[in-house]
N, C-alpha and C. Protein backbone atom coordinates (compact mmCIF):
# COMPACT_ATOMS: atom_id res chain seq x y z
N UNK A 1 -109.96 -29.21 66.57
CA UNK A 1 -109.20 -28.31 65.73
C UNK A 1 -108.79 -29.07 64.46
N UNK A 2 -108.77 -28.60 63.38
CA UNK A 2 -108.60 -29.07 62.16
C UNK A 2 -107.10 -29.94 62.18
N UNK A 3 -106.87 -30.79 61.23
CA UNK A 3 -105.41 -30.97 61.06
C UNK A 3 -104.40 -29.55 60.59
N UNK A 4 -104.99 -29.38 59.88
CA UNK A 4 -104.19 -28.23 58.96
C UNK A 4 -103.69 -27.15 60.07
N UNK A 5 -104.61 -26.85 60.95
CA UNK A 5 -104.70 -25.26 61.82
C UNK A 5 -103.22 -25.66 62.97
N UNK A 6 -103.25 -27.35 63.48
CA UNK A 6 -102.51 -27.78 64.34
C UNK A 6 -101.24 -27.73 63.93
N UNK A 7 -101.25 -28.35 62.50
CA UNK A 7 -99.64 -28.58 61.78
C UNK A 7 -99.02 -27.13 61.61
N UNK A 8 -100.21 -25.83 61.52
CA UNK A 8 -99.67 -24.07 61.02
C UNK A 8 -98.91 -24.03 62.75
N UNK A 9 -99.87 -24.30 63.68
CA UNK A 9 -99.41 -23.84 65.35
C UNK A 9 -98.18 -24.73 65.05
N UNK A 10 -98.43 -25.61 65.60
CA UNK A 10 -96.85 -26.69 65.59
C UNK A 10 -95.50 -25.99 64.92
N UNK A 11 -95.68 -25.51 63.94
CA UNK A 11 -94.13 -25.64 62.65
C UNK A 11 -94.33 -23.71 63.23
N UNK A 12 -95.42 -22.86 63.81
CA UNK A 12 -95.18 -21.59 63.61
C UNK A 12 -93.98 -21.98 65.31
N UNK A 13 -94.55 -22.80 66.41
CA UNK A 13 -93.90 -22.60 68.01
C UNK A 13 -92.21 -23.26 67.15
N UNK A 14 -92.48 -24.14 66.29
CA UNK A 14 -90.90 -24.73 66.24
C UNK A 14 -90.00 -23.63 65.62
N UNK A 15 -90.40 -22.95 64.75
CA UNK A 15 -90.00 -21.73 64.01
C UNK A 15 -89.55 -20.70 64.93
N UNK A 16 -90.19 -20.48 65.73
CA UNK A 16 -90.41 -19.18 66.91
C UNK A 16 -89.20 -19.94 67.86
N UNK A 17 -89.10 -21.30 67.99
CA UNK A 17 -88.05 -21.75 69.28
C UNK A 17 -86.88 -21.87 68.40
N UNK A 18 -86.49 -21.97 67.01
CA UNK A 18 -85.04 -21.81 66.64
C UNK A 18 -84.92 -20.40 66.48
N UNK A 19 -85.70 -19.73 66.12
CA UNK A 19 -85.48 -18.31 66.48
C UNK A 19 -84.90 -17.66 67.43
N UNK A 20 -85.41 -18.44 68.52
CA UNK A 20 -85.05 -18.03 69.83
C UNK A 20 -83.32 -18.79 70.19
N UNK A 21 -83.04 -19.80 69.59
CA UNK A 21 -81.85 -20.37 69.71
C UNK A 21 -81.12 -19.62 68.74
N UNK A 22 -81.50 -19.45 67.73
CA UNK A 22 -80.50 -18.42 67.03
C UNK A 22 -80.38 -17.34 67.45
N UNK A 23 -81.12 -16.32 67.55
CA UNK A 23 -80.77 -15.20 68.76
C UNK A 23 -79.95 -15.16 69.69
N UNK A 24 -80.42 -16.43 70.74
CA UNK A 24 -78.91 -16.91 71.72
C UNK A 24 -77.64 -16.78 71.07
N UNK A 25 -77.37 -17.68 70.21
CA UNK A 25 -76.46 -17.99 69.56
C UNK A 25 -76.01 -16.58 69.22
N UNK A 26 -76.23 -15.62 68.22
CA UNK A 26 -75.71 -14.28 67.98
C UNK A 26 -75.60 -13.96 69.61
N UNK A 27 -76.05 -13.41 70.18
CA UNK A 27 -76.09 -12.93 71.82
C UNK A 27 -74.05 -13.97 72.24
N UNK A 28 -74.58 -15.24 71.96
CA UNK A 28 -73.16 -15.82 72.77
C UNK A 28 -72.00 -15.38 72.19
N UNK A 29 -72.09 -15.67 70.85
CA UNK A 29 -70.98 -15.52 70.04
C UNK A 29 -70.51 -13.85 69.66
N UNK A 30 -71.21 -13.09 70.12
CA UNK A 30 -70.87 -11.96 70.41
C UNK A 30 -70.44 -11.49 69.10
N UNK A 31 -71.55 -11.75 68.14
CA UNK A 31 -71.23 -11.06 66.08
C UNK A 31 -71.63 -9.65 66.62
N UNK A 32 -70.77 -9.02 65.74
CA UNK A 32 -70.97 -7.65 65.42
C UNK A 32 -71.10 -6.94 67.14
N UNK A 33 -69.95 -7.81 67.52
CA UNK A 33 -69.93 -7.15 69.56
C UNK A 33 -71.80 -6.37 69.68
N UNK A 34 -72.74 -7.82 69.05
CA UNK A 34 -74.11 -7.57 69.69
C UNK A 34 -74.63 -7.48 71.48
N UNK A 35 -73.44 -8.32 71.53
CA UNK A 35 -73.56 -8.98 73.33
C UNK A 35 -73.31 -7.43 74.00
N UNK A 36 -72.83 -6.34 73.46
CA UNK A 36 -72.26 -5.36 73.92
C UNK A 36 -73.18 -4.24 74.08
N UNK A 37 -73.71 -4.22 72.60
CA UNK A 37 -75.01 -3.02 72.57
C UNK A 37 -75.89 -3.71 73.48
N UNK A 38 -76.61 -5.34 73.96
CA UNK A 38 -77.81 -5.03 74.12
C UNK A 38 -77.69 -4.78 75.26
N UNK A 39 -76.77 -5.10 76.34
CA UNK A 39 -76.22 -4.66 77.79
C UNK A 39 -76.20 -3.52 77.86
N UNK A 40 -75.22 -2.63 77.44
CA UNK A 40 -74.70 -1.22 77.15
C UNK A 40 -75.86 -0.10 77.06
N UNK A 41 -77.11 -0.29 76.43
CA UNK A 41 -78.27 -0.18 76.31
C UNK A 41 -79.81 -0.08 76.65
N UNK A 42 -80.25 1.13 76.96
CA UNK A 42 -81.42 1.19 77.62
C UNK A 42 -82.30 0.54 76.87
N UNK A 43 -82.47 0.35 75.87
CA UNK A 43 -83.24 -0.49 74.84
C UNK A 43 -82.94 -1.72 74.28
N UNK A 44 -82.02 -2.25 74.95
CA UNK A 44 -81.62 -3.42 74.94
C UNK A 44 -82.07 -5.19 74.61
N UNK A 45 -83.11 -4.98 76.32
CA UNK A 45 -84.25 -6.11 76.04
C UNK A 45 -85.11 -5.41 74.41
N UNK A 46 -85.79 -4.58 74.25
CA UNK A 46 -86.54 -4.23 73.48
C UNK A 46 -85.66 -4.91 72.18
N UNK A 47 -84.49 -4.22 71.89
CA UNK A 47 -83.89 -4.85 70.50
C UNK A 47 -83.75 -6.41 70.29
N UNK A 48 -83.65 -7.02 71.66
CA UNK A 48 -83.74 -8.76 71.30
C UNK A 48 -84.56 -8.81 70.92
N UNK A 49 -85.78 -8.67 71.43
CA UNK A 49 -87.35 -8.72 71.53
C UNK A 49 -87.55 -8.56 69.93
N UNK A 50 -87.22 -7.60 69.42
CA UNK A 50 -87.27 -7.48 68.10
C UNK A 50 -86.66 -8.41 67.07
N UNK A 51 -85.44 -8.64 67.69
CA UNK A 51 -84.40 -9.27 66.96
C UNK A 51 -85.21 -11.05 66.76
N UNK A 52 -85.82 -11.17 67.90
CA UNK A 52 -86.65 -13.01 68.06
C UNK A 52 -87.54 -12.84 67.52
N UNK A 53 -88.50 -11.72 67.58
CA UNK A 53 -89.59 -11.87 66.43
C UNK A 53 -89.53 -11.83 65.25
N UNK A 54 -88.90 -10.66 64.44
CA UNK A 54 -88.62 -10.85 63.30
C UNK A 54 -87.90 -12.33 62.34
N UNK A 55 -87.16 -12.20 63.04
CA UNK A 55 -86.19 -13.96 62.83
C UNK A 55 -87.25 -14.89 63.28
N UNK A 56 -88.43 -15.29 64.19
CA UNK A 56 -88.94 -15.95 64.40
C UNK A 56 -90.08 -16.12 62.72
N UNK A 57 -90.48 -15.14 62.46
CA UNK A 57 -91.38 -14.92 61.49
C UNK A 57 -90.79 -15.59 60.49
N UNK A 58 -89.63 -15.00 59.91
CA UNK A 58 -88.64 -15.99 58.59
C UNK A 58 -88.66 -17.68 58.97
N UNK A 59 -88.48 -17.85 60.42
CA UNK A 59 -88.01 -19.29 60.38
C UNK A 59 -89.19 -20.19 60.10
N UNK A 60 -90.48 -19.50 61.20
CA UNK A 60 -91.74 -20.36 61.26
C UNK A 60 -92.24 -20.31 59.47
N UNK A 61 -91.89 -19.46 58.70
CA UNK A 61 -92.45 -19.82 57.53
C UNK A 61 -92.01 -20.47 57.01
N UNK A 62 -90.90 -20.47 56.99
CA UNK A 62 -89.60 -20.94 56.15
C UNK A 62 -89.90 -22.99 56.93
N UNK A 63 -90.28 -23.11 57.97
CA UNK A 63 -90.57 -24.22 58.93
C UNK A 63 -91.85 -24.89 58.60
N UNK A 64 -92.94 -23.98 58.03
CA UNK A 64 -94.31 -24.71 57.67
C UNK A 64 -94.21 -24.83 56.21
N UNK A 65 -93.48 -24.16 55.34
CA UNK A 65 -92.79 -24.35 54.06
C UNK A 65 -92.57 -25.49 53.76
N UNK A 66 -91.50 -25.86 54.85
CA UNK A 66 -91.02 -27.48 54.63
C UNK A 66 -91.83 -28.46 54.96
N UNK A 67 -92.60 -28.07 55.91
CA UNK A 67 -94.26 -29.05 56.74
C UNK A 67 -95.13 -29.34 55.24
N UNK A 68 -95.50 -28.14 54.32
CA UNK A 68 -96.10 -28.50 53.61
C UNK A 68 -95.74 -29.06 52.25
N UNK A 69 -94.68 -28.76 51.79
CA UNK A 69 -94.00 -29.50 51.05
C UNK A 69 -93.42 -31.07 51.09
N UNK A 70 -93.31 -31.69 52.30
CA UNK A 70 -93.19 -32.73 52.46
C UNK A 70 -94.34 -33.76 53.05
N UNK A 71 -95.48 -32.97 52.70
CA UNK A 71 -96.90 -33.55 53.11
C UNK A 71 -96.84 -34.41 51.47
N UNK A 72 -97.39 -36.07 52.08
CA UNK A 72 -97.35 -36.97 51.02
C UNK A 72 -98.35 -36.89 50.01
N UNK A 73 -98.46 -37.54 49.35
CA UNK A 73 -99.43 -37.07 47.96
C UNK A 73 -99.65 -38.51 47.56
N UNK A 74 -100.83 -38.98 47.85
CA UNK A 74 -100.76 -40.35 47.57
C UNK A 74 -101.34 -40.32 46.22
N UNK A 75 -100.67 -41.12 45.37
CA UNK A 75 -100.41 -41.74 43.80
C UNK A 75 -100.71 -42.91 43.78
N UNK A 76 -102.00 -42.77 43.47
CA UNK A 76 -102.49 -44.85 42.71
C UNK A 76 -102.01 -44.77 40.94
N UNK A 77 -101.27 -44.10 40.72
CA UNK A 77 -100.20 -44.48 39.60
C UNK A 77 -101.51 -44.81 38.06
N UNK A 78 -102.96 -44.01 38.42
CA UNK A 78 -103.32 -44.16 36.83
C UNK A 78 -103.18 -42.86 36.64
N UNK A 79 -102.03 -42.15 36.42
CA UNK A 79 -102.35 -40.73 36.04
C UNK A 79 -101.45 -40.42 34.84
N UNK A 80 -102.47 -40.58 34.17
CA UNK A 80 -101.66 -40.53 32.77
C UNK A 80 -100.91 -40.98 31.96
N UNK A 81 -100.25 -40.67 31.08
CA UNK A 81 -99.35 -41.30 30.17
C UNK A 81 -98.79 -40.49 29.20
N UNK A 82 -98.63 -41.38 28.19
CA UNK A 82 -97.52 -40.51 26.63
C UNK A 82 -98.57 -40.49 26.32
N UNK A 83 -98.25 -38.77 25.63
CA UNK A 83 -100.00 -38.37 24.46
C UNK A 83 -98.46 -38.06 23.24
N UNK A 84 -99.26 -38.65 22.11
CA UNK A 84 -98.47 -38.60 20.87
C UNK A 84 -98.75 -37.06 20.18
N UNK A 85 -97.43 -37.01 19.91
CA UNK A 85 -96.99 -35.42 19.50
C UNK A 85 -97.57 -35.46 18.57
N UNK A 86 -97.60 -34.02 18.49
CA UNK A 86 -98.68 -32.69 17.03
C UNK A 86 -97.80 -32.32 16.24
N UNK A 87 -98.50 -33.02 15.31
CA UNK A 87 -97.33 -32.39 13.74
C UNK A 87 -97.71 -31.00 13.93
N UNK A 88 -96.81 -30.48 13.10
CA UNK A 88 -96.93 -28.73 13.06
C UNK A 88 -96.41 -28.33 11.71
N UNK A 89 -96.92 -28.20 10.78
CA UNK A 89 -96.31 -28.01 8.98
C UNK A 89 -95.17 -26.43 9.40
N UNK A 90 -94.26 -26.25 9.37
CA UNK A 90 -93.18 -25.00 9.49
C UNK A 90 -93.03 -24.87 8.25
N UNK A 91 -93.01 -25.49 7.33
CA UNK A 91 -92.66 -24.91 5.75
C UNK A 91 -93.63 -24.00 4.93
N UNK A 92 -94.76 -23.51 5.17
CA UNK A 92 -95.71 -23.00 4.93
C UNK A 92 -95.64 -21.60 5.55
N UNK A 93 -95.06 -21.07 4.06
CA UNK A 93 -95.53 -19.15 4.52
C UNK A 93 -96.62 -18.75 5.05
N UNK A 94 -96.29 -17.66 6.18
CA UNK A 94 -97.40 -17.01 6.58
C UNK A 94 -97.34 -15.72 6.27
N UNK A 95 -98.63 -14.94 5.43
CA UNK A 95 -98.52 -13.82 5.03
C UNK A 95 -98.93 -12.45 6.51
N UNK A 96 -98.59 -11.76 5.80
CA UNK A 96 -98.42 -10.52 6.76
C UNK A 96 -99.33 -9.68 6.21
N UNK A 97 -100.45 -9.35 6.65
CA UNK A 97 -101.09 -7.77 6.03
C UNK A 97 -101.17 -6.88 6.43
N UNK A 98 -100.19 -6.54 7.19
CA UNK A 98 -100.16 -5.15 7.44
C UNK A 98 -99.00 -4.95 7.82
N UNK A 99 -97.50 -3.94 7.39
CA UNK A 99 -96.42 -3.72 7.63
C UNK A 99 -96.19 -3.02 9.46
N UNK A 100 -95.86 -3.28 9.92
CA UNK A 100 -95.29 -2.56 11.19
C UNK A 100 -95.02 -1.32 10.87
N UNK A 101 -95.44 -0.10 11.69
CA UNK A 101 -95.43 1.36 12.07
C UNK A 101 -94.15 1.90 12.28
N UNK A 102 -93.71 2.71 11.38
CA UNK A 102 -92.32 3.04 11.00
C UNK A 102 -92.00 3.93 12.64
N UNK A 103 -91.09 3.65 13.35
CA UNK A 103 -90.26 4.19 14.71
C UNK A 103 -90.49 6.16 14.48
N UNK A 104 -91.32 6.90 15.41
CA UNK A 104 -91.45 7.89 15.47
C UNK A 104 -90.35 8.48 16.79
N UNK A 105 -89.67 9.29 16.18
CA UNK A 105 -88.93 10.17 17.17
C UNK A 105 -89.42 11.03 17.78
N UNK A 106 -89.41 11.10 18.67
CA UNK A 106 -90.04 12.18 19.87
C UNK A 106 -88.82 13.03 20.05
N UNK A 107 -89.34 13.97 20.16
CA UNK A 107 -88.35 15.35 20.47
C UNK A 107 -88.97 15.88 21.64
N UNK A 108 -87.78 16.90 22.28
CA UNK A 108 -88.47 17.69 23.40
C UNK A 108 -88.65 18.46 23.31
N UNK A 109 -89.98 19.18 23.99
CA UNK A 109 -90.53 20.37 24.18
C UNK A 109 -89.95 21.45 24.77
């Protein structure tokens, strides 16, 4: 399996398992008396179920985000340098030949 395909699985299961700890976490701490509806509730399991996937989706991206952003970039340091600035003459009129289209009012029908 490629590197790349392993590092997407890896950071998507770590994403998907704080998901799942954050979920707990709302569930324990009982926000928005959640601990209440999902008991109380014939649809209950179903709304966690929802509640871990969706949140799983934000985290695992938000998780391979940081995987790929902190992938190193190796620099053998000949890349470039100072390029010497472009004169630009600003004192030199520029003519105009053709005036801009005088503002037509539209009325309603």
């Amino acid at each position: 399996m490629p590197k790349l395909i392993r590092m997407y699985i890896t950071n998507v299961l770590i994403g998907f398992g704080i998901a799942a700890a954050f979920v707990a976490m709302l569930l324990y701490f009982n926000l928005a008396n959640l601990w209440h509806l999902v008991t109380h509730s014939d649809a209950g399991i179903l709304a966690v179920v929802i509640l871990w996937f969706a949140n799983g989706i934000v985290f695992a991206g938000v998780q391979f985000a940081i995987a790929v952003m902190r992938m190193k970039d190796e620099d053998n340091g000949s890349g470039g340098g100072r390029r010497d600035p472009i004169r630009v003459d600003m004192t030199r009129m520029v003519r105009v030949r053709q005036e801009a289209p005088a503002k037509r009012h539209f009325t309603r029908r």
